[in-house]
PDB file of N, CA and C in Angstrom:
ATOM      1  N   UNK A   1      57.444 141.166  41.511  1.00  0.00           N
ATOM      2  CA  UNK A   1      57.214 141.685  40.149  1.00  0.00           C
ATOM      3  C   UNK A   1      56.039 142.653  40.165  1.00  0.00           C
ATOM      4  N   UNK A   2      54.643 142.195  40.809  1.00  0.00           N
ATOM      5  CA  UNK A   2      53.905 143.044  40.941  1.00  0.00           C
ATOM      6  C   UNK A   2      54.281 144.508  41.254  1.00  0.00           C
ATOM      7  N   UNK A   3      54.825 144.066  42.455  1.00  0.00           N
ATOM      8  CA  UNK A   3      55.331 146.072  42.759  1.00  0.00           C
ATOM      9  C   UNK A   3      55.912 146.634  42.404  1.00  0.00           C
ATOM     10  N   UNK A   4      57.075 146.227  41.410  1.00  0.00           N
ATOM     11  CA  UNK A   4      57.537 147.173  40.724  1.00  0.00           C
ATOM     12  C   UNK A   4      56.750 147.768  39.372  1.00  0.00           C
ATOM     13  N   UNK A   5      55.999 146.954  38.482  1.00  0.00           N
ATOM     14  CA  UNK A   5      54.896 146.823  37.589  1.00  0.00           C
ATOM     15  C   UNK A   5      53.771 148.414  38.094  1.00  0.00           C
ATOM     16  N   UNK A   6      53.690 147.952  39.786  1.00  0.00           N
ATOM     17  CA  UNK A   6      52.745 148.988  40.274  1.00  0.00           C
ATOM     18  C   UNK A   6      53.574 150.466  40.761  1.00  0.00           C
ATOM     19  N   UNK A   7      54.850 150.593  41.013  1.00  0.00           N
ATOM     20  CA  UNK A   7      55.612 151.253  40.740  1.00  0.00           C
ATOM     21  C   UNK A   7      55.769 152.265  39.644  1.00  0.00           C
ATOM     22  N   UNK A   8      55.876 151.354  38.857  1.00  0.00           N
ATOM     23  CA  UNK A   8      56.205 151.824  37.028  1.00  0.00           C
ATOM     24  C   UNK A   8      54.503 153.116  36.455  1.00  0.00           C
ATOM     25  N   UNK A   9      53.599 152.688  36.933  1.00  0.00           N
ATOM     26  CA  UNK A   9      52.351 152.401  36.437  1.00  0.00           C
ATOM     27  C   UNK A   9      52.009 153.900  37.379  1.00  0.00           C
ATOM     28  N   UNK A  10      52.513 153.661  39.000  1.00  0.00           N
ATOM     29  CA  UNK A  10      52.258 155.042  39.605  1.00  0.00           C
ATOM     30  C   UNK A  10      52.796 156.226  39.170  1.00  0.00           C
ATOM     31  N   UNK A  11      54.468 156.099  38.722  1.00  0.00           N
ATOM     32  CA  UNK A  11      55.175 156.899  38.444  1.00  0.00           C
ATOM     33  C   UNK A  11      54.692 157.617  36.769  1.00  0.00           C
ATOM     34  N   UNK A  12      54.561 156.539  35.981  1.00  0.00           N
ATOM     35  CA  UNK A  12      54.214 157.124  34.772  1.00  0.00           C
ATOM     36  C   UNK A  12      54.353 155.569  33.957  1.00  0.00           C
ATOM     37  N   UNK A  13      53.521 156.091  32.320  1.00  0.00           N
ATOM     38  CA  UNK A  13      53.062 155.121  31.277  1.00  0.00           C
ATOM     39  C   UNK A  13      54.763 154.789  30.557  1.00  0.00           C
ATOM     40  N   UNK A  14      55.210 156.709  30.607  1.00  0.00           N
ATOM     41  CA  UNK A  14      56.284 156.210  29.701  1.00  0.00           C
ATOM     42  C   UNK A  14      57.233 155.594  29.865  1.00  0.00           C
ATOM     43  N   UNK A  15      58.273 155.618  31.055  1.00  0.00           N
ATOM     44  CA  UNK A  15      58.935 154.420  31.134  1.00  0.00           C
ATOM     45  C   UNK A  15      58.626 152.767  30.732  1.00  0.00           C
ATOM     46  N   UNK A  16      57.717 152.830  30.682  1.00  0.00           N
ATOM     47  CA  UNK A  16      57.132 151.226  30.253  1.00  0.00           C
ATOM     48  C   UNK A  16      57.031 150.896  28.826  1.00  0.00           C
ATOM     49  N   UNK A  17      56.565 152.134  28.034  1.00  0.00           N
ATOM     50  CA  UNK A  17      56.906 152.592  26.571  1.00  0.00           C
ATOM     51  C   UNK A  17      58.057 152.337  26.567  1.00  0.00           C
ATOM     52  N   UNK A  18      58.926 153.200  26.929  1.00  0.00           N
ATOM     53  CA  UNK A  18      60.309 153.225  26.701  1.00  0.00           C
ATOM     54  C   UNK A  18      61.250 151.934  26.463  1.00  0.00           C
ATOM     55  N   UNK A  19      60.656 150.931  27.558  1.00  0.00           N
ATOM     56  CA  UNK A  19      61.407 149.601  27.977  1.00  0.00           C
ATOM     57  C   UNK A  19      60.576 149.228  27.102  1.00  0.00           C
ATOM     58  N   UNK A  20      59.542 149.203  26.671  1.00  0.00           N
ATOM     59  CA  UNK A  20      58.988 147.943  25.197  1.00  0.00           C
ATOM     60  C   UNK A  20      60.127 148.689  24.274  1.00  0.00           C
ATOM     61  N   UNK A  21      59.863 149.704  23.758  1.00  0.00           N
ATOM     62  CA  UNK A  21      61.012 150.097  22.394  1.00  0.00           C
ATOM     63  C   UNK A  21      62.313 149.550  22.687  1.00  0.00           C
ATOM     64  N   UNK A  22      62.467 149.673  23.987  1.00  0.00           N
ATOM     65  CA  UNK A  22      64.222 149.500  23.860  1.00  0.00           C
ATOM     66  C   UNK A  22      64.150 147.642  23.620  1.00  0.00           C
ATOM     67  N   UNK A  23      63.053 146.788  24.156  1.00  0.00           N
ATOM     68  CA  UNK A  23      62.779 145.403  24.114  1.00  0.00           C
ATOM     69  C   UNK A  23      62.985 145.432  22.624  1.00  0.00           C
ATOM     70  N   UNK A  24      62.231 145.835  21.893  1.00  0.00           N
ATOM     71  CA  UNK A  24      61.908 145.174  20.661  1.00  0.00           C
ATOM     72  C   UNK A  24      63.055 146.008  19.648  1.00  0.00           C
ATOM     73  N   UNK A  25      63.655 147.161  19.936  1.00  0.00           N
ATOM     74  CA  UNK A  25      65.199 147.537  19.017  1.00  0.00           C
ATOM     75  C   UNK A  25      65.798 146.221  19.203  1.00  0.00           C
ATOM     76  N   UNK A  26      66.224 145.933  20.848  1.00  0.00           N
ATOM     77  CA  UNK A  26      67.074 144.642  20.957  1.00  0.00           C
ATOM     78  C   UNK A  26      66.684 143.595  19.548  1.00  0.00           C
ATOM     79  N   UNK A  27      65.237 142.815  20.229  1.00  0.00           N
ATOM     80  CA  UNK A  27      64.847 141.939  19.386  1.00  0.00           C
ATOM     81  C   UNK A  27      65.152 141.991  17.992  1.00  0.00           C
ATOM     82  N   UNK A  28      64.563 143.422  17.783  1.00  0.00           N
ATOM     83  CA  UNK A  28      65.135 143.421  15.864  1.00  0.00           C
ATOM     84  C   UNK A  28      66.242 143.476  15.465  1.00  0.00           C
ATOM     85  N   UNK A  29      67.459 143.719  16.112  1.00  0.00           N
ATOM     86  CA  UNK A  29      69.136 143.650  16.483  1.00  0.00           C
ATOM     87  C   UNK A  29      69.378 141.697  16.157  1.00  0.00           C
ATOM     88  N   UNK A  30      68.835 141.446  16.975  1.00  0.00           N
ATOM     89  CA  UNK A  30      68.696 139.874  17.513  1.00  0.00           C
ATOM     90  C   UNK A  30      68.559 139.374  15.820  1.00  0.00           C
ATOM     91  N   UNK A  31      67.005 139.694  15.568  1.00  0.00           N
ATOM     92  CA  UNK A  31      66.715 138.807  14.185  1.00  0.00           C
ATOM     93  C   UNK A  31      67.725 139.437  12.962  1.00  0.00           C
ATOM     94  N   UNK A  32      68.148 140.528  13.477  1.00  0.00           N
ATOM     95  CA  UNK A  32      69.147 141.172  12.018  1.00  0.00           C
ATOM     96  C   UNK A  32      70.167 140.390  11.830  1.00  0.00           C
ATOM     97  N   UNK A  33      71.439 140.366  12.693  1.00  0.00           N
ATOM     98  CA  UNK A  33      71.931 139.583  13.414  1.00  0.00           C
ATOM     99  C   UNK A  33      72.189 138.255  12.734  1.00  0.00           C
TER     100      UNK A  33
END
């Protein structure tokens, strides 16, 4: 887990942005739902 984390982090912030928004659309899908 670490290395990909350190991966993510070398490459860039926004992919990690990206995957929280797309986390929490899901989630709010989930509680709509």
């Amino acid at each position: 887990v670490q290395p990909d984390m350190e991966e993510l982090t070398d490459n860039a912030e926004e992919p990690d942005e990206a995957e929280s928004k797309q986390s929490e659309v899901k989630l709010g899908r989930l509680q709509y739902k």
